[in-house]
C-alpha atoms as a PDB file:
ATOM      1  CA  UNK A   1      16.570 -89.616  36.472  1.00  0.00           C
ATOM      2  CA  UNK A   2      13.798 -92.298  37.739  1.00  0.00           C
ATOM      3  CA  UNK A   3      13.568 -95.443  35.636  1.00  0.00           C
ATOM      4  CA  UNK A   4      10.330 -97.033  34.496  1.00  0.00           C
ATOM      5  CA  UNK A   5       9.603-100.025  32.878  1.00  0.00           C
ATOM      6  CA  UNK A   6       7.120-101.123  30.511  1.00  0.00           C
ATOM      7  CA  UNK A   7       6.818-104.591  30.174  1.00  0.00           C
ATOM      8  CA  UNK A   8       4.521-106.263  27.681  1.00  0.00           C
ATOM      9  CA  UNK A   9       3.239-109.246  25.500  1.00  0.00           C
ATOM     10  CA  UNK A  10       1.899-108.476  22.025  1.00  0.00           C
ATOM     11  CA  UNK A  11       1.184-110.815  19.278  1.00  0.00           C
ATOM     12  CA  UNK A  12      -0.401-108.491  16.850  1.00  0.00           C
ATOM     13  CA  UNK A  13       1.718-105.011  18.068  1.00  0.00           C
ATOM     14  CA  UNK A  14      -1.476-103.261  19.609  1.00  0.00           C
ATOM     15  CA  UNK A  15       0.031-103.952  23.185  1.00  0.00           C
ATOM     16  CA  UNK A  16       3.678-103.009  22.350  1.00  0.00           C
ATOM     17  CA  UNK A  17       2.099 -99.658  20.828  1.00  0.00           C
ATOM     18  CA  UNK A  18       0.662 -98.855  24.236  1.00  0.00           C
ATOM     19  CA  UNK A  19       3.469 -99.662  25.977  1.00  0.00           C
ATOM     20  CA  UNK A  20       5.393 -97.644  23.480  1.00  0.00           C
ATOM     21  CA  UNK A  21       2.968 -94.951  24.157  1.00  0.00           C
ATOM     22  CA  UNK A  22       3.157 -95.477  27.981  1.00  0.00           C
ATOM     23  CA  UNK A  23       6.808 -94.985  28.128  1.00  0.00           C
ATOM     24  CA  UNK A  24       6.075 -91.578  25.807  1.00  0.00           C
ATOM     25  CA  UNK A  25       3.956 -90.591  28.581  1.00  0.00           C
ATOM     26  CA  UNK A  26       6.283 -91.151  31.280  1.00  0.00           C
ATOM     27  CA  UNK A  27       9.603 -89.416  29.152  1.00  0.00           C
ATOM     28  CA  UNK A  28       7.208 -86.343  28.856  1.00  0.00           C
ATOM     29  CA  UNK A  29       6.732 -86.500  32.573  1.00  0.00           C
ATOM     30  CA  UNK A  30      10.081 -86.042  33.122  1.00  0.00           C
ATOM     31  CA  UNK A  31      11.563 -90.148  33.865  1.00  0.00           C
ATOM     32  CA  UNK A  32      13.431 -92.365  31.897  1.00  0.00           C
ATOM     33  CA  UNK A  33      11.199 -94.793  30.476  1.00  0.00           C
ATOM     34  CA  UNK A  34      12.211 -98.884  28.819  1.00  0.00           C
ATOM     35  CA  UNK A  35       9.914-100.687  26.841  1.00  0.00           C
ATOM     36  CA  UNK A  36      10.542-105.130  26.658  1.00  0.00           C
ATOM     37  CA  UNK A  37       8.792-107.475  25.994  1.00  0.00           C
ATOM     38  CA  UNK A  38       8.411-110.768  28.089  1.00  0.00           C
ATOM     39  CA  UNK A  39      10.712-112.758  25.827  1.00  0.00           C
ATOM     40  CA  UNK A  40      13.554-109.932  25.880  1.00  0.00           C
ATOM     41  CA  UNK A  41      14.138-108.437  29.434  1.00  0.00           C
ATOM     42  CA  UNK A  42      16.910-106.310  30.239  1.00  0.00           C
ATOM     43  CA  UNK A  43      17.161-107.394  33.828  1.00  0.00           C
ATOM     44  CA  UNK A  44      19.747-104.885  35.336  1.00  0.00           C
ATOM     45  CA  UNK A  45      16.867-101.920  34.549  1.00  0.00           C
ATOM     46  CA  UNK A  46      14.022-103.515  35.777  1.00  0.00           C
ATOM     47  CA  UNK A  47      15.854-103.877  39.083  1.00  0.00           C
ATOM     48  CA  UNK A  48      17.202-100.575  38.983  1.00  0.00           C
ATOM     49  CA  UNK A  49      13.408 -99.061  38.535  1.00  0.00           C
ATOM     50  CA  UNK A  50      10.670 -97.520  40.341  1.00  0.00           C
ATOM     51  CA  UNK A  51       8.019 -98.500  38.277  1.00  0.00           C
ATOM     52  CA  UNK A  52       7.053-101.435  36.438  1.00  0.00           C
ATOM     53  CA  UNK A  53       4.074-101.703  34.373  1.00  0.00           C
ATOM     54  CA  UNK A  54       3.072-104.531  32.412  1.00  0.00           C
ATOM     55  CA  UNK A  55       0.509-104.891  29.712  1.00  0.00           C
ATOM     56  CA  UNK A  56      -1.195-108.063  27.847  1.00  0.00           C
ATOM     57  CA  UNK A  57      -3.626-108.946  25.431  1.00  0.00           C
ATOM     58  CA  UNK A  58      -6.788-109.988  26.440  1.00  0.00           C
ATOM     59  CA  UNK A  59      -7.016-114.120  25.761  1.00  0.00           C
ATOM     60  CA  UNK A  60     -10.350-115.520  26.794  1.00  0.00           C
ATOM     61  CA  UNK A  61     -11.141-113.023  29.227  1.00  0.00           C
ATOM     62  CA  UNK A  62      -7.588-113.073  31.130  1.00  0.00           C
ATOM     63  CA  UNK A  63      -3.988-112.546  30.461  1.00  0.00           C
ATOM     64  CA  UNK A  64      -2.383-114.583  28.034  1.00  0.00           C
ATOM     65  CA  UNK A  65      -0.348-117.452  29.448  1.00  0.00           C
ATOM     66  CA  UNK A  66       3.249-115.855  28.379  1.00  0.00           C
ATOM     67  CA  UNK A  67       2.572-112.935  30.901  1.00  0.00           C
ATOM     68  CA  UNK A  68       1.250-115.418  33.169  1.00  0.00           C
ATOM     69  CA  UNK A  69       4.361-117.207  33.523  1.00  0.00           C
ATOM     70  CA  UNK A  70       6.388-114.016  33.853  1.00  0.00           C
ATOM     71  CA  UNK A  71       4.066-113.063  36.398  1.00  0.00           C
ATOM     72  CA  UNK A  72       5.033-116.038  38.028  1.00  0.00           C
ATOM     73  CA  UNK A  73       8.532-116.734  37.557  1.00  0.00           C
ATOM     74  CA  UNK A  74      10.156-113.585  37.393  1.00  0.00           C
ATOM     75  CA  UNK A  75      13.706-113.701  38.626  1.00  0.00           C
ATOM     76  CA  UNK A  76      13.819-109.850  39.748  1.00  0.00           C
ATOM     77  CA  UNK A  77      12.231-108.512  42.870  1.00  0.00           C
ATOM     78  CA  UNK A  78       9.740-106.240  42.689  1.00  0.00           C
ATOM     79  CA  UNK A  79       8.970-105.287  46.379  1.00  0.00           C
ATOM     80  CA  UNK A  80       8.201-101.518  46.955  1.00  0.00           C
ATOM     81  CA  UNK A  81       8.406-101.108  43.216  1.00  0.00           C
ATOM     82  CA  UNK A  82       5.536 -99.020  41.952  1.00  0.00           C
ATOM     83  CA  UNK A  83       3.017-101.170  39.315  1.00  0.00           C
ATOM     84  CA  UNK A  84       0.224-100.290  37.235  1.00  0.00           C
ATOM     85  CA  UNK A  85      -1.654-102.679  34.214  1.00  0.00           C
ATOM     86  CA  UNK A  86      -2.339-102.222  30.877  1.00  0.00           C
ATOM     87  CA  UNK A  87      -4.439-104.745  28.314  1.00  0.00           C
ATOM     88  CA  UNK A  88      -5.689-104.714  24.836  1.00  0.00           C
ATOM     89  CA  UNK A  89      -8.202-106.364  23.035  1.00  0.00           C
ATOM     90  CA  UNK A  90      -9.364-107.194  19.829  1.00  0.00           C
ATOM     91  CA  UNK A  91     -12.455-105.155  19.652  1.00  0.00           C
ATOM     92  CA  UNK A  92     -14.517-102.776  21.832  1.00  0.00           C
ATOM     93  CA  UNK A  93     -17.301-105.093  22.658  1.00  0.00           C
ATOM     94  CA  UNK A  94     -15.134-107.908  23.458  1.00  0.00           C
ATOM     95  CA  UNK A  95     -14.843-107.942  27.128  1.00  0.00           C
ATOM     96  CA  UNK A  96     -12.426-109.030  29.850  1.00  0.00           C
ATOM     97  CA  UNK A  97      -9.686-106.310  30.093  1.00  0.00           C
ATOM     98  CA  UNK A  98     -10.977-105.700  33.505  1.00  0.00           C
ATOM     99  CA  UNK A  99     -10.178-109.230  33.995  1.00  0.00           C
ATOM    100  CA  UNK A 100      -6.757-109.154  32.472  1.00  0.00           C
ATOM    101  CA  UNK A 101      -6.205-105.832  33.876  1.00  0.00           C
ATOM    102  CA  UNK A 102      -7.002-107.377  37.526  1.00  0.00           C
ATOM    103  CA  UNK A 103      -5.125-110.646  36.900  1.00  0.00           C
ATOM    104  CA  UNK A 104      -1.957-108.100  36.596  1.00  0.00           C
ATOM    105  CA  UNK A 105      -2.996-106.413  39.834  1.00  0.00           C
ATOM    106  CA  UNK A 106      -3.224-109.792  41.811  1.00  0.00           C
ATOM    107  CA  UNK A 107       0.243-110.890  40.663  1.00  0.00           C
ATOM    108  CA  UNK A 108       1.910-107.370  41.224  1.00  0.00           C
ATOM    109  CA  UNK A 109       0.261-107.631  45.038  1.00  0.00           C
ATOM    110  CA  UNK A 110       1.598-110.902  45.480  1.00  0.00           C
ATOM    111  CA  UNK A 111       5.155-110.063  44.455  1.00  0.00           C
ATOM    112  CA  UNK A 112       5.003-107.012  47.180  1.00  0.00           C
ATOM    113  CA  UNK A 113       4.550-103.786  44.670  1.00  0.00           C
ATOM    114  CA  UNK A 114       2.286-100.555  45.059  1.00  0.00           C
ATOM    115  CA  UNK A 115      -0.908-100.596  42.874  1.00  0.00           C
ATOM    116  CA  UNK A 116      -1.035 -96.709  40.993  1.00  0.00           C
ATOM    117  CA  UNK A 117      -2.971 -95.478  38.145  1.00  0.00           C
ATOM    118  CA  UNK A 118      -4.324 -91.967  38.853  1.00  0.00           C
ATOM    119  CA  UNK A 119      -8.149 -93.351  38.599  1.00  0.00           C
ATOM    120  CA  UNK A 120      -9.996 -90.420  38.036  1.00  0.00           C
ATOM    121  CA  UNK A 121      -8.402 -88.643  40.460  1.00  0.00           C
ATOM    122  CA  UNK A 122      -5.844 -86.861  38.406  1.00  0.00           C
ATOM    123  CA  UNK A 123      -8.379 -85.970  35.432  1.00  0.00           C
ATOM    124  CA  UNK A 124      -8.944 -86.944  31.789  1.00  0.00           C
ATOM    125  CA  UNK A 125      -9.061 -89.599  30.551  1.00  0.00           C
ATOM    126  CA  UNK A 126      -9.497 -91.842  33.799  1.00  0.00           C
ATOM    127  CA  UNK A 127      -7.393 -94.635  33.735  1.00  0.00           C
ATOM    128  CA  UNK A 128      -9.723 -96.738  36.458  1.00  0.00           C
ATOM    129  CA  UNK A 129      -7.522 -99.982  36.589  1.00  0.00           C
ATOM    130  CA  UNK A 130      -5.046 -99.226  34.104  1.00  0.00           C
ATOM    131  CA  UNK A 131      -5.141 -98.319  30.457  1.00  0.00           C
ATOM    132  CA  UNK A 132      -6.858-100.552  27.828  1.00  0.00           C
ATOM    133  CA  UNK A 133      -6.983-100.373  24.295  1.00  0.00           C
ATOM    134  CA  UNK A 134      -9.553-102.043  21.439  1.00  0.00           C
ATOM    135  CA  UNK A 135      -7.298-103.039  18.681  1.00  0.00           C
ATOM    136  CA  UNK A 136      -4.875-100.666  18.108  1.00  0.00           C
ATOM    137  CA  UNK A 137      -4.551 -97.363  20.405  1.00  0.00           C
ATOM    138  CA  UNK A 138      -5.800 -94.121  19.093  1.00  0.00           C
ATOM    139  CA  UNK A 139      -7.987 -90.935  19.482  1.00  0.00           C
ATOM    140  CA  UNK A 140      -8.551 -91.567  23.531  1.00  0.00           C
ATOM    141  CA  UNK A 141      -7.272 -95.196  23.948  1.00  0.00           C
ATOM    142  CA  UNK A 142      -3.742 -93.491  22.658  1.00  0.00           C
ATOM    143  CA  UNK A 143      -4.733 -90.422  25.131  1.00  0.00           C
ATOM    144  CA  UNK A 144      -4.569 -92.997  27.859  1.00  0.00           C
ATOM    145  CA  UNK A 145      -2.243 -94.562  27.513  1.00  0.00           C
ATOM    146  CA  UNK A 146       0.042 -91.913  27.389  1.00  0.00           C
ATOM    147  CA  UNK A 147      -1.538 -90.609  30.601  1.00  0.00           C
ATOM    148  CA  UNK A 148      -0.891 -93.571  32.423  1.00  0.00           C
ATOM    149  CA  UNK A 149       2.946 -93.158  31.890  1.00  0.00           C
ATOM    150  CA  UNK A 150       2.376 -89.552  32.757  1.00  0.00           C
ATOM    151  CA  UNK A 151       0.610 -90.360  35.983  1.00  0.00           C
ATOM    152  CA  UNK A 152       3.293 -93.370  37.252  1.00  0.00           C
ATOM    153  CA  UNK A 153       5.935 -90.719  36.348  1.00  0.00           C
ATOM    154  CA  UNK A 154       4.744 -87.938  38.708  1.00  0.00           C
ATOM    155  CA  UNK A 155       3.945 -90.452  41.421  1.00  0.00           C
ATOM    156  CA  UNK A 156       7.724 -91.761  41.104  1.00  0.00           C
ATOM    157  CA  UNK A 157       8.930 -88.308  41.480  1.00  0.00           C
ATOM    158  CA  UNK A 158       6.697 -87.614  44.214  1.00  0.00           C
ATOM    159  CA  UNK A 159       7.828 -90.983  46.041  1.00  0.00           C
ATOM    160  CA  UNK A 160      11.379 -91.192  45.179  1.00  0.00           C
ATOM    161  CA  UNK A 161      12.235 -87.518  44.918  1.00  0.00           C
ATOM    162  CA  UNK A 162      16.019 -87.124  43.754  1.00  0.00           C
END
């Protein structure tokens, strides 16, 4: 079975519950699926993945600066590995996760990996750049969340068919 990982920083637990819902997503979808967060990462599984996806809260309009410096100092290579972002925020109005979300992008392109979501390509709800959340995830931040993992899962089949 493919693995996926889910990689995250959360503060308040509203990105750790769409990661955890991510992952859900991806199990359904038929992969094995490994939540962490930056502070706790099993190493050997991130390696041995497809996928890696990794989510942040939205600080000032960008990633916060723990996920930055995993970004940039992360001791496993990700080359050929498939990536897609996630990012919360505190509230719907607030702004950014398009920066956040794109902040991920640039430092999964840098470190060689293949950009996925689904868009809107693969139906409701679109995913665009990745999944985002205000506060919390429910009702159709939840529903996206867990379509996201979906969506990386069926591409990881589809690319790395056993």
């Amino acid at each position: 079975m493919q693995k996926i990982a889910v990689i995250y920083h959360s503060e308040t637990g509203n990105t750790r519950a769409m990661a955890e819902l991510i992952a859900q997503g991806a199990r359904e979808a038929g992969c094995e699926a490994q939540t962490m967060p930056v502070d706790a990462l099993d190493l050997p599984y991130i390696t041995d993945a497809k996928a890696v996806l990794f989510g942040s809260p939205t600080y000032y309009g960008t990633t916060s600066w723990q996920m930055k410096k995993l970004m940039d100092t992360i001791p496993v290579k990700l080359v050929g590995k498939l990536g897609a972002p996630f990012a919360s925020a505190a509230w719907q109005g607030g702004g950014g996760y398009e920066f956040t979300e794109m902040t991920l992008i640039a430092g999964m392109l840098i470190r060689g990996m293949l950009i996925y979501t689904g868009g809107v390509s693969t139906g409701q709800p679109p995913t665009h750049f990745g999944a985002v959340s205000a506060g919390s995830p429910k009702g159709f931040d939840a529903d996206r969340c867990v379509k996201l993992g979906a969506n990386i899962a069926k591409k990881v089949q589809e690319l790395w068919a056993e």
